[in-house]
Protein backbone atom coordinates (compact mmCIF):
# COMPACT_ATOMS: atom_id res chain seq x y z
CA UNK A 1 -27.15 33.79 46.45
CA UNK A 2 -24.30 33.82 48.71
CA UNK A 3 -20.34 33.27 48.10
CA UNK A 4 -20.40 29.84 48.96
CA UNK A 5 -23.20 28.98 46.76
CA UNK A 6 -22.03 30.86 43.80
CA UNK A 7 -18.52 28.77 44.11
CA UNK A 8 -20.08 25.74 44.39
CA UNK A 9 -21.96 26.29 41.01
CA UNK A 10 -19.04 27.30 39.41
CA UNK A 11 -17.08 24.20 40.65
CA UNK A 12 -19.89 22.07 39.48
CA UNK A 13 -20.25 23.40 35.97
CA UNK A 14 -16.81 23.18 35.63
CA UNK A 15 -16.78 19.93 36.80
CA UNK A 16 -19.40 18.98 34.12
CA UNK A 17 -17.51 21.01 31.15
CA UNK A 18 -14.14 18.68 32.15
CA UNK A 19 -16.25 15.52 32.06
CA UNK A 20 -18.33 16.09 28.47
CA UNK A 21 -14.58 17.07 27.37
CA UNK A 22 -13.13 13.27 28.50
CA UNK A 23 -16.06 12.05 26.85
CA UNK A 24 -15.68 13.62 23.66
CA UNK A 25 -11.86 12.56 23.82
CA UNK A 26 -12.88 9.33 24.71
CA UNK A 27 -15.29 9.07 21.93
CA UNK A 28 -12.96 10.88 19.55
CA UNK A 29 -10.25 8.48 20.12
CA UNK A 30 -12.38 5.43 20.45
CA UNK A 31 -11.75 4.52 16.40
CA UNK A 32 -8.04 5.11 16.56
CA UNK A 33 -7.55 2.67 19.37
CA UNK A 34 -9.39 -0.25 17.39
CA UNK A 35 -7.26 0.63 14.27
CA UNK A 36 -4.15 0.53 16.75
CA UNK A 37 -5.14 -2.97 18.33
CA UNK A 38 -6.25 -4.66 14.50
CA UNK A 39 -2.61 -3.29 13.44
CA UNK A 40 -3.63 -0.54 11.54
CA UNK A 41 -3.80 -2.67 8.37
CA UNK A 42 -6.27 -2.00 6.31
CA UNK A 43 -9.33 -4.65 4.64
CA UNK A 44 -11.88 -4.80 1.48
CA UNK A 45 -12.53 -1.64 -0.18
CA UNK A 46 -9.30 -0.08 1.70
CA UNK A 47 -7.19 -2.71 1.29
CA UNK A 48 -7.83 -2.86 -2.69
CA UNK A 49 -7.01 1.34 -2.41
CA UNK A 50 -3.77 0.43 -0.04
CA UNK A 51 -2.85 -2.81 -2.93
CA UNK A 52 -3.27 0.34 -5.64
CA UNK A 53 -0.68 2.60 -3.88
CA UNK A 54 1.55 -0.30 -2.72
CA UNK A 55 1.86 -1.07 -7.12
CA UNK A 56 2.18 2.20 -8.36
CA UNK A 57 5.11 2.93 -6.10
CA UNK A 58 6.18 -0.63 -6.97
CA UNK A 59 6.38 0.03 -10.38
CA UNK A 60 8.19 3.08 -10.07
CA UNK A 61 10.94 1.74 -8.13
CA UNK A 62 11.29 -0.99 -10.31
CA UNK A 63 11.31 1.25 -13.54
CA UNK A 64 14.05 3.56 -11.87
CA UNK A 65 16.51 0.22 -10.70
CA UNK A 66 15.81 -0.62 -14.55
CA UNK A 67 17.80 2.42 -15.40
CA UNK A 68 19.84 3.42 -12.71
CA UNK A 69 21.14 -0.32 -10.61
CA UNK A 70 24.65 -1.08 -11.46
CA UNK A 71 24.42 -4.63 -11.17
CA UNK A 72 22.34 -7.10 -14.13
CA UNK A 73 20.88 -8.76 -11.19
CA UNK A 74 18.90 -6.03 -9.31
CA UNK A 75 17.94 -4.98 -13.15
CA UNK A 76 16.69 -8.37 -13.76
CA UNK A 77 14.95 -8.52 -10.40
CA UNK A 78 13.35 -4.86 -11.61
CA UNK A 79 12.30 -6.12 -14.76
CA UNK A 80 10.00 -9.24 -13.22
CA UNK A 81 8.71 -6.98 -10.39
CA UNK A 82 7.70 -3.94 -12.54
CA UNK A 83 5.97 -6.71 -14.91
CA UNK A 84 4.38 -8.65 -12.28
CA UNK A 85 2.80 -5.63 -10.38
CA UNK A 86 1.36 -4.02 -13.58
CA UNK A 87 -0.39 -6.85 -13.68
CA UNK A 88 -1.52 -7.32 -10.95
CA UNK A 89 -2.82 -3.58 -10.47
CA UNK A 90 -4.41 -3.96 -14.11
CA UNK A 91 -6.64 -6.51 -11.76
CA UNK A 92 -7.07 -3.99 -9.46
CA UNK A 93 -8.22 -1.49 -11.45
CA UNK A 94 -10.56 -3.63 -12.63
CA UNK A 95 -12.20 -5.36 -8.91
CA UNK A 96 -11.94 -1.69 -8.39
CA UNK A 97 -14.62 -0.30 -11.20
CA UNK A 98 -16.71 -3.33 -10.24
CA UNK A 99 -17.24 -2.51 -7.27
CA UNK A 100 -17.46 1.07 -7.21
CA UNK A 101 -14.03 2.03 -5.01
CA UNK A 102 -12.57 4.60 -5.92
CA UNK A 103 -8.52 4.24 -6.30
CA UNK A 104 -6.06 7.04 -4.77
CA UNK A 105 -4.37 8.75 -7.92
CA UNK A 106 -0.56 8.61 -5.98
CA UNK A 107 1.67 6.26 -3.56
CA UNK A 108 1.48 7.64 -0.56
CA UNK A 109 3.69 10.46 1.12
CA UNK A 110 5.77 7.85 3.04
CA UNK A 111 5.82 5.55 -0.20
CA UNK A 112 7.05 9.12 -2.47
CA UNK A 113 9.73 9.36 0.29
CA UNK A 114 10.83 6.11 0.11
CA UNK A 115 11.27 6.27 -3.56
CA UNK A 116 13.33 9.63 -3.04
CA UNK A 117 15.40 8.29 -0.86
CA UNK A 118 16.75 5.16 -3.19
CA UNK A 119 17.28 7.52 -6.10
CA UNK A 120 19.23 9.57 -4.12
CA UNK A 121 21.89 6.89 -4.48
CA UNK A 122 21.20 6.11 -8.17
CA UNK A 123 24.84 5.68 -9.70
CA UNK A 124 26.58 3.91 -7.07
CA UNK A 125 26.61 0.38 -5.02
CA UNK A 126 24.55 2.01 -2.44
CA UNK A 127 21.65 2.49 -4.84
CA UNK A 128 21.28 -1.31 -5.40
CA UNK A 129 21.28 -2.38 -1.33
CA UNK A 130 19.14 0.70 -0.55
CA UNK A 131 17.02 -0.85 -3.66
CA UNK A 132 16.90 -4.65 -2.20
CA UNK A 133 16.69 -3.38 1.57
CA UNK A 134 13.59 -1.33 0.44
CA UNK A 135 12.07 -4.39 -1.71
CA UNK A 136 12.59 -7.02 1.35
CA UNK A 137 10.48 -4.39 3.77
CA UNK A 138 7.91 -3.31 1.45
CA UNK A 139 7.12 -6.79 0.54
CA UNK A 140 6.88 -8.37 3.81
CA UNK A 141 4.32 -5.59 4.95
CA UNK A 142 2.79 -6.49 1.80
CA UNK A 143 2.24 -10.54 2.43
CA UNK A 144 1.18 -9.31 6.33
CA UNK A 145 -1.54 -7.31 4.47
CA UNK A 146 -2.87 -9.77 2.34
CA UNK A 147 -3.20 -12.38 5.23
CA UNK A 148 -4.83 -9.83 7.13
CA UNK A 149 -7.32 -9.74 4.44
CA UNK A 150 -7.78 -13.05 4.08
CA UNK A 151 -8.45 -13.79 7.70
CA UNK A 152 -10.24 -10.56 8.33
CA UNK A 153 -11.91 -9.11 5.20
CA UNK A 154 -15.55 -9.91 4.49
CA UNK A 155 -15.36 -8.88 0.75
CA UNK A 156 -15.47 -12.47 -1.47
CA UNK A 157 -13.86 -11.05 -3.99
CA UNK A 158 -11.46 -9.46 -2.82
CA UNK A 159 -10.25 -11.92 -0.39
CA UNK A 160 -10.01 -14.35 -3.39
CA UNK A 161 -7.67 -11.58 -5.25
CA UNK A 162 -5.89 -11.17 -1.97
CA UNK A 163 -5.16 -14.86 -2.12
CA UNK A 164 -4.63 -15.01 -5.28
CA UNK A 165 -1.72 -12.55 -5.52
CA UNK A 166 -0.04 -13.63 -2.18
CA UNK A 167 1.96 -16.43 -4.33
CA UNK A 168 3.46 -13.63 -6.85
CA UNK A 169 4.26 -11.47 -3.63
CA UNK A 170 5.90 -14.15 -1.95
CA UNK A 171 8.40 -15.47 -5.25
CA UNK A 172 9.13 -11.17 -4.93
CA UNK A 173 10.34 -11.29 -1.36
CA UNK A 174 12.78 -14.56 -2.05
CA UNK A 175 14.14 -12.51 -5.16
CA UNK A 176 15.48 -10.14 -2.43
CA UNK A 177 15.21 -11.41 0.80
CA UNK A 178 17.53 -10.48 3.19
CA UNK A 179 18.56 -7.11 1.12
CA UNK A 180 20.52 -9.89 -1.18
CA UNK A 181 19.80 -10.22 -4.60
CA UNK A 182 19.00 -13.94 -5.75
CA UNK A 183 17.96 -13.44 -9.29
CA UNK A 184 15.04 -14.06 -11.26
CA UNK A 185 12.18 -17.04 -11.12
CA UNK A 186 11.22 -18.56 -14.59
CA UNK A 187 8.38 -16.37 -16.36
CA UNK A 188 5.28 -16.91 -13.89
CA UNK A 189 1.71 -16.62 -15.17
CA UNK A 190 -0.82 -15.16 -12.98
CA UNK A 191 -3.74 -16.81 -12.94
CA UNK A 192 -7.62 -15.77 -13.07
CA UNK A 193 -9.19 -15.13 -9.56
CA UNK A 194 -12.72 -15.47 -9.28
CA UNK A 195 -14.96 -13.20 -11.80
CA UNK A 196 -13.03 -13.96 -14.04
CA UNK A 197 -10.57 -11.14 -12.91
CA UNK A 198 -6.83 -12.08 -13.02
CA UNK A 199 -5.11 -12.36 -9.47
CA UNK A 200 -5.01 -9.31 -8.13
CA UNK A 201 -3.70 -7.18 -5.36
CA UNK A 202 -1.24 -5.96 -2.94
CA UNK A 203 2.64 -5.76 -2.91
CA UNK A 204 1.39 -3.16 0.70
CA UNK A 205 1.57 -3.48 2.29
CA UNK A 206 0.30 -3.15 0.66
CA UNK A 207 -0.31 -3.70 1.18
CA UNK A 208 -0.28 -5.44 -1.87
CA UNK A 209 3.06 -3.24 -4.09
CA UNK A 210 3.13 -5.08 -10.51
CA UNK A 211 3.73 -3.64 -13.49
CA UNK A 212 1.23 -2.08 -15.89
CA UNK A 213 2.90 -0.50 -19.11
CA UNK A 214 3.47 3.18 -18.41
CA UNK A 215 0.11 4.14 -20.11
CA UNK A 216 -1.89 2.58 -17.80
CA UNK A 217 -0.49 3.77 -14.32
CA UNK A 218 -2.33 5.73 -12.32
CA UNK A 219 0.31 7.47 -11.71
CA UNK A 220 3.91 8.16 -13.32
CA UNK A 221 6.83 8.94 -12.03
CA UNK A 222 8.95 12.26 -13.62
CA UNK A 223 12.12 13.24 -13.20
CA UNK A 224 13.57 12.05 -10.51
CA UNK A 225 11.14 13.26 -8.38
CA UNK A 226 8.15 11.73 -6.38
CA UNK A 227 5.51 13.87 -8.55
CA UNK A 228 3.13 12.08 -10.04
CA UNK A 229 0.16 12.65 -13.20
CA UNK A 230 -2.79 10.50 -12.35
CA UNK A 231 -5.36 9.27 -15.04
CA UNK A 232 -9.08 9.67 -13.55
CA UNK A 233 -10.67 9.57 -10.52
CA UNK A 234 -13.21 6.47 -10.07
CA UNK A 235 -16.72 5.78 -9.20
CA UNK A 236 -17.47 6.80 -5.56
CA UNK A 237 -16.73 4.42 -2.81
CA UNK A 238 -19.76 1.74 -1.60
CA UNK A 239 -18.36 2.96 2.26
């Protein structure tokens, strides 16, 4: 084989090794790029795991402003939004073990920082407009989630708990819309979804972020910290 030959099968195989490699990029990337156009939001089974996260974090900031705000407002607005959200992730729990999802045990890192970063002004004015500014984002993403699931989700039941919950989510955002604090609604019942399950999910943005008593979180909060105990894992996921 002469020099000319031998460079042209070189140039050729490398020219085949650089086109499988775009493929497998292509490929590779493929899922990330549908996830990118849809929004990244997630639906059914991971939006009920997303709702979970969205509460438990939820709760905790609501249990910290309930000790550590410095006005009765922000308190008061604590007090409905820790109770509302452990309900509604009671529900999730629940559409959860039905259905065989299993539930993350912790908020998620960006949700832990978030939390860090409003008790690192616990004890002064700051705290309680870091507090609302962080309550007015978290709970728009939240209501975009839950119409995301109900227009895209193919889950029944969980598009009726999506649904279902976006009322209670909504009376949460005009509580602090704006990063203002506009005190408390009357005492709000939520109502049973269908199965019989109470309205359920997100306040995600959760997604979804509800107040369970402490004993039946997921996950807890300690010391002023984003380090959290989880109760157990759940069945395995249907997907």
């Amino acid at each position: 084989m002469d020099d000319d030959t031998v460079m042209h099968t070189h140039r050729s195989r490398r020219a085949a090794t650089a086109l499988a490699a775009l493929a497998a990029a292509c490929i590779a990337a493929a899922p990330a790029v549908a996830a990118d156009q849809d929004g990244g939001l997630p639906t059914d089974n991971a939006f009920l795991r997303a709702a979970h996260q969205a509460n438990l974090a939820e709760i905790a900031l609501s249990q910290d402003a309930r000790k550590n705000a410095t006005t009765a407002c922000v308190k008061d607005v604590a007090a409905e939004l820790e109770r509302d959200h452990a309900k509604l992730d009671a529900d999730v729990k629940a559409l959860s073990d039905k259905l065989g999802v299993d539930l993350p045990l912790a908020p998620t890192a960006h949700q832990q920082q978030m939390l860090a970063d409003v008790m690192a002004q616990k004890g002064t004015a700051a705290y309680d407009r870091a507090w609302l500014k962080t309550q007015d984002t978290v709970h728009r993403l939240t209501l975009k989630a839950i119409d995301h699931q109900v227009a895209r989700g193919e889950n029944r039941q969980i598009t009726a708990a999506a649904k279902a919950a976006r009322p209670v989510v909504a009376g949460h955002l005009e509580r602090v819309e704006g990063g203002t604090c506009h005190g408390t609604a009357p005492a709000r019942t939520i109502h049973a979804g269908s199965g019989g399950q109470a309205a359920t999910v997100f306040a995600a943005g959760v997604p979804a972020a509800v107040a369970v008593p402490a004993v039946a979180l997921g996950g807890a909060l300690v010391a002023g910290g984003a380090f959290w105990t989880a109760s157990r894992l759940r069945r395995n996921d249907l997907r």
